[in-house]
Protein backbone atom coordinates (compact mmCIF):
# COMPACT_ATOMS: atom_id res chain seq x y z
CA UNK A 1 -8.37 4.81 40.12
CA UNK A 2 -7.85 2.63 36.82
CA UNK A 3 -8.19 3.99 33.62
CA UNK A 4 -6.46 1.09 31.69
CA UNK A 5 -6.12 -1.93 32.80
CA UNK A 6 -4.55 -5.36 31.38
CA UNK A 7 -5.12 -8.90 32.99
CA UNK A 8 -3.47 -11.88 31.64
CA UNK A 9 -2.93 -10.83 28.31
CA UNK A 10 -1.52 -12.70 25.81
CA UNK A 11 -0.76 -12.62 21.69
CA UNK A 12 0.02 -14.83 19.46
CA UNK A 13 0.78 -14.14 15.77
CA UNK A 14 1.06 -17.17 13.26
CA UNK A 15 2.30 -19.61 16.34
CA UNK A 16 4.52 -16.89 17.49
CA UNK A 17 3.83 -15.70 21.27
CA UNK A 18 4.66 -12.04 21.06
CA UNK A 19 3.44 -10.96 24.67
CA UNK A 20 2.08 -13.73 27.80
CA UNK A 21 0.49 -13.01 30.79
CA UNK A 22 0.90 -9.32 30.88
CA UNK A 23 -0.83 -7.88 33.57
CA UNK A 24 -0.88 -4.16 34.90
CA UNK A 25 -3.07 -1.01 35.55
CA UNK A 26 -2.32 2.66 34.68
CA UNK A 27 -4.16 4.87 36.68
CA UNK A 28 -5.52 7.79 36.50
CA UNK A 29 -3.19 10.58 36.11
CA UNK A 30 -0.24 8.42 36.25
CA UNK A 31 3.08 8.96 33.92
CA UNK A 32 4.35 4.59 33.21
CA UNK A 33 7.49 4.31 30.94
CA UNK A 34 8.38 1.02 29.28
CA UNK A 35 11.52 -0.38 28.51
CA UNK A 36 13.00 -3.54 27.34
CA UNK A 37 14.79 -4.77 24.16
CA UNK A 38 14.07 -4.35 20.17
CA UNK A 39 11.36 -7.34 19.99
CA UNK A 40 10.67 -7.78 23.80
CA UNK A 41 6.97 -6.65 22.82
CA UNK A 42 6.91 -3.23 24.07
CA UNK A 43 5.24 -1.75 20.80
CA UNK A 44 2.80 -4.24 20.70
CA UNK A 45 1.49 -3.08 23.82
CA UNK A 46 0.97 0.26 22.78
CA UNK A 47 -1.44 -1.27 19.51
CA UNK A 48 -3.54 -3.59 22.02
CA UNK A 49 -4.20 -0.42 24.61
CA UNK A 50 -4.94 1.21 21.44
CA UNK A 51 -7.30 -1.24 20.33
CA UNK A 52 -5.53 -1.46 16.87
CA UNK A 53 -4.57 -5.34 17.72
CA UNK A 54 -6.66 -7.45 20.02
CA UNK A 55 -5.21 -10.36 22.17
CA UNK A 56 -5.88 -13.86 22.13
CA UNK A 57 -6.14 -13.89 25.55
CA UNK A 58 -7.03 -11.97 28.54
CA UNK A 59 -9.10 -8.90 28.79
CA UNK A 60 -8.05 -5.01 28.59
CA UNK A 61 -10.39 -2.91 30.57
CA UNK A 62 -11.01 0.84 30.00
CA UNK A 63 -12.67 2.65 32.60
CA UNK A 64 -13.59 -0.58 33.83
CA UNK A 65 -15.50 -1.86 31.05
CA UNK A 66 -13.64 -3.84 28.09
CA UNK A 67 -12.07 -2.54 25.18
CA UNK A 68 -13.96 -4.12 23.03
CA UNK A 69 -17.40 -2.74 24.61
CA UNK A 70 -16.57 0.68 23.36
CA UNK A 71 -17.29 2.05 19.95
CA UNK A 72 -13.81 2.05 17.94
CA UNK A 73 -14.00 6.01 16.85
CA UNK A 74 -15.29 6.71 20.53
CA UNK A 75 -12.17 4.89 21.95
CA UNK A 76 -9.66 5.98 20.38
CA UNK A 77 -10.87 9.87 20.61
CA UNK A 78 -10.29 8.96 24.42
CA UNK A 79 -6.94 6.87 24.53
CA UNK A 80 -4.76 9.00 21.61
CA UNK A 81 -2.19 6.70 20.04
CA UNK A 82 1.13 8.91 18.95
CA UNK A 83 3.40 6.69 16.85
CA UNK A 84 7.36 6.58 16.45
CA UNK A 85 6.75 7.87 12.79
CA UNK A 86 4.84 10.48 12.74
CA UNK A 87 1.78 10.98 10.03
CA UNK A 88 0.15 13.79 8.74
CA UNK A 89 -3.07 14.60 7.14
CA UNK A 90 -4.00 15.69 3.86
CA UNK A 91 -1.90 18.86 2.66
CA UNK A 92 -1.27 21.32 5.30
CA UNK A 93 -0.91 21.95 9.05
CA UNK A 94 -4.16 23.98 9.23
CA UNK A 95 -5.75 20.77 7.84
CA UNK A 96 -4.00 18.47 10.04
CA UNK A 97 -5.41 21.04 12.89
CA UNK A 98 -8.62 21.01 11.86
CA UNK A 99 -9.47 17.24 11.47
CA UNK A 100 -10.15 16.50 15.45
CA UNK A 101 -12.85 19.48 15.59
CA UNK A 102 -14.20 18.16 12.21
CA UNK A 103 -14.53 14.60 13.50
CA UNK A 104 -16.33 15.91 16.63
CA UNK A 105 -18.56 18.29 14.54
CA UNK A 106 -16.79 21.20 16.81
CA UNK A 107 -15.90 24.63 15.44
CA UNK A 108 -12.06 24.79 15.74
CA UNK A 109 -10.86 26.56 18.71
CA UNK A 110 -7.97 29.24 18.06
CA UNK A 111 -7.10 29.48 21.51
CA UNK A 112 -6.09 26.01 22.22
CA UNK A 113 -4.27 26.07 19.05
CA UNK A 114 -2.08 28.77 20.51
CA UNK A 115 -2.30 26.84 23.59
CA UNK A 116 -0.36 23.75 22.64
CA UNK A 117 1.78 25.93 19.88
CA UNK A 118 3.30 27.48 22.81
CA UNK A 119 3.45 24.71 25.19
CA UNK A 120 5.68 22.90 22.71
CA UNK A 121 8.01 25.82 21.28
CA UNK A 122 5.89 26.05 17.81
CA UNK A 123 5.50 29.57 16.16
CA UNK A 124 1.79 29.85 14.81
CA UNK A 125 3.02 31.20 10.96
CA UNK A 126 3.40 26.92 10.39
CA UNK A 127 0.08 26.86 10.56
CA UNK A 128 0.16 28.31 7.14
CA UNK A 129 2.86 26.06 5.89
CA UNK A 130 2.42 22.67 3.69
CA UNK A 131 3.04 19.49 5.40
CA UNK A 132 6.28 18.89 3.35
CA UNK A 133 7.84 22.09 4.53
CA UNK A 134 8.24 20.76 8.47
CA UNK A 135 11.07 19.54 9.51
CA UNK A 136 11.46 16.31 11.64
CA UNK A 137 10.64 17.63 14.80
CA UNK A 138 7.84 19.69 13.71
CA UNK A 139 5.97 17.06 12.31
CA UNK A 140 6.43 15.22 15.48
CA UNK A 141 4.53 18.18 17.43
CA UNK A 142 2.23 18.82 15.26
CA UNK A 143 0.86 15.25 15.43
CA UNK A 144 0.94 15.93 19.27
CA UNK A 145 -0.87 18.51 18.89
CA UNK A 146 -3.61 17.25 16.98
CA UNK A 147 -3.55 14.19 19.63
CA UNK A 148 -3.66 16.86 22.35
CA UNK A 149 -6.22 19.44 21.00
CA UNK A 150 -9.29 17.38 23.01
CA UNK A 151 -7.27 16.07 25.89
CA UNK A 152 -6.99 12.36 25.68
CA UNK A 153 -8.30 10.31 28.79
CA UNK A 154 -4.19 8.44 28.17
CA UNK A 155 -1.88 9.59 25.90
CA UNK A 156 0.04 6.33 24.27
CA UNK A 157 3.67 7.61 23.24
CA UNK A 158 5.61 4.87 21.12
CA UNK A 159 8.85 6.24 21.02
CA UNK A 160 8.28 10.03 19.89
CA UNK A 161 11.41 11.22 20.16
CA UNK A 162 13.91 8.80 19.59
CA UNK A 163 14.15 10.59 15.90
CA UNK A 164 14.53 14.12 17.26
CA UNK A 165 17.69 16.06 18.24
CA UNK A 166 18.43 17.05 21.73
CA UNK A 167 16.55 20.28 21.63
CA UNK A 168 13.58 18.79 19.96
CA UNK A 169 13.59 16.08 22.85
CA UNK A 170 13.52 18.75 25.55
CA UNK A 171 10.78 20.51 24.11
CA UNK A 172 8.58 17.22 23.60
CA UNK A 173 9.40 16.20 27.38
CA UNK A 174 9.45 20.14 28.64
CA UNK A 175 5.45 20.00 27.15
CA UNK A 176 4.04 16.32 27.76
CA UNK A 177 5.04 16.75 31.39
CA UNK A 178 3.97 20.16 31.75
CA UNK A 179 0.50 18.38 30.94
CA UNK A 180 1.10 15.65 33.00
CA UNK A 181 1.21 17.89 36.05
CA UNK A 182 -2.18 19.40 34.46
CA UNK A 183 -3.68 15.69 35.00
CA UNK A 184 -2.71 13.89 31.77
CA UNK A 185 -2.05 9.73 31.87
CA UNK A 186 0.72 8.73 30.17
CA UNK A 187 2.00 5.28 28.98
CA UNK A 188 5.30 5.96 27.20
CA UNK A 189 7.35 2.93 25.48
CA UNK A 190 11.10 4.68 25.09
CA UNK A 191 14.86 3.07 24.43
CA UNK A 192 16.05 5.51 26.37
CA UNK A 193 16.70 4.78 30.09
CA UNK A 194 17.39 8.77 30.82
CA UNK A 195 14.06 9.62 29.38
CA UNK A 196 12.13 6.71 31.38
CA UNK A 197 13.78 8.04 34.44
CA UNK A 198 12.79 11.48 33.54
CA UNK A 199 9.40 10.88 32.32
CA UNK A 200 8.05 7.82 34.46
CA UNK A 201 6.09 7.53 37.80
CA UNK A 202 6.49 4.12 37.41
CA UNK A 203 8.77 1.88 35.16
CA UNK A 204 7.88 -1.81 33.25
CA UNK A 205 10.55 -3.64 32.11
CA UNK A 206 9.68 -6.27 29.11
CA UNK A 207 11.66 -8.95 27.89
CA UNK A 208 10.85 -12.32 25.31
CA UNK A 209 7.05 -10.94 26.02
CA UNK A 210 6.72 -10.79 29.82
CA UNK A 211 7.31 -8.34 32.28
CA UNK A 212 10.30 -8.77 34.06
CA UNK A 213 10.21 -5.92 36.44
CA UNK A 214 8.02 -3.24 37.64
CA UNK A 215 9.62 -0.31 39.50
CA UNK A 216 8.35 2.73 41.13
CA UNK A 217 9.95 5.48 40.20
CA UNK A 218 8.82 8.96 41.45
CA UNK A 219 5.86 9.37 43.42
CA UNK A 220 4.62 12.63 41.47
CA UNK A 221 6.42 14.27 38.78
């Protein structure tokens, strides 16, 4: 089944066509990489599924009603949108934690907490620390986390770990497709060929705004 689905999209910023006629479905429980070259449109989109751009052309479906149909808080509570550079909340981890319960009007749960800490190597006494104390990689899971905490209908990843070391990487990819097998969609845009391999059911190749190629990968990962 189709959770996300683009037909004939197009954008075009200030007479520049950034993306034309893209056209593709994720489906339910389905891991997609993309890959392409710096400016091919890839990032861009990650903002349209995300409903922070909209296209000048062409519809995006969610659940088989259009983006735009959907509430913007409601939407993007169900279609979680992890940037390249990560951002955190307010002052501390415990904060950053406790904003997705807050925004639901949900007492925070402990036990998921510990859930996802685990899941992606994280030892629970950060939860006490200030956000400037994290290094690279921990700010990176912690903002999964908090996308993860109420488990996104898709995950969008826009290159998460191209920042992080090689251990950091392992742990990111050891946890996301640990959930994947649990049911999570994934759309992942990644430089890293390796990775889309790894990580990707199917592949999308993107170049001067158009697909170019779409390749099936792995039939379950």
């Amino acid at each position: 089944m189709s959770v996300l689905h683009f037909e004939n999209i197009s954008l075009e910023v200030h007479g520049h066509q950034i993306l034309q006629d893209i056209s593709f479905s994720v489906n339910q429980g389905e891991s997609i990489t993309i890959i392409g070259p710096s400016g091919s449109g890839k990032s861009t989109i990650l903002k349209l599924a995300s409903s922070l751009q909209s296209p000048t052309a062409g519809t995006i479906y969610f659940q088989g009603k259009p983006v735009e149909s959907y509430v913007p808080t409601e939407y993007r509570q169900r279609v979680a949108y992890c940037f390249q550079q990560p951002y955190l909340f307010g002052q501390t981890v415990r904060g950053n934690l406790a904003f997705p319960f807050t925004m639901r009007g949900r007492s925070i749960d402990d036990a998921r907490i510990k859930e996802l800490f685990e899941l992606f190597h994280m030892d629970l006494h950060l939860l006490e620390k200030s956000n400037t104390e994290l290094s690279g990689g921990e700010v990176q899971r912690i903002c999964l986390i908090r996308s993860l905490l109420f488990a996104p209908d898709v995950l969008l990843l826009d290159e998460v770990t191209s920042a992080l070391d090689t251990e950091n990487t392992e742990w990111v990819e050891q946890g996301l497709m640990q959930l994947h097998t649990e049911g999570l969609t994934m759309l992942q845009v990644t430089h890293n060929l390796e990775q889309s391999l790894r990580m990707g059911q199917r592949r999308i190749t993107v170049k001067d705004g158009r697909i170019a190629d779409c390749e099936v990968l792995h039939g379950e990962l």
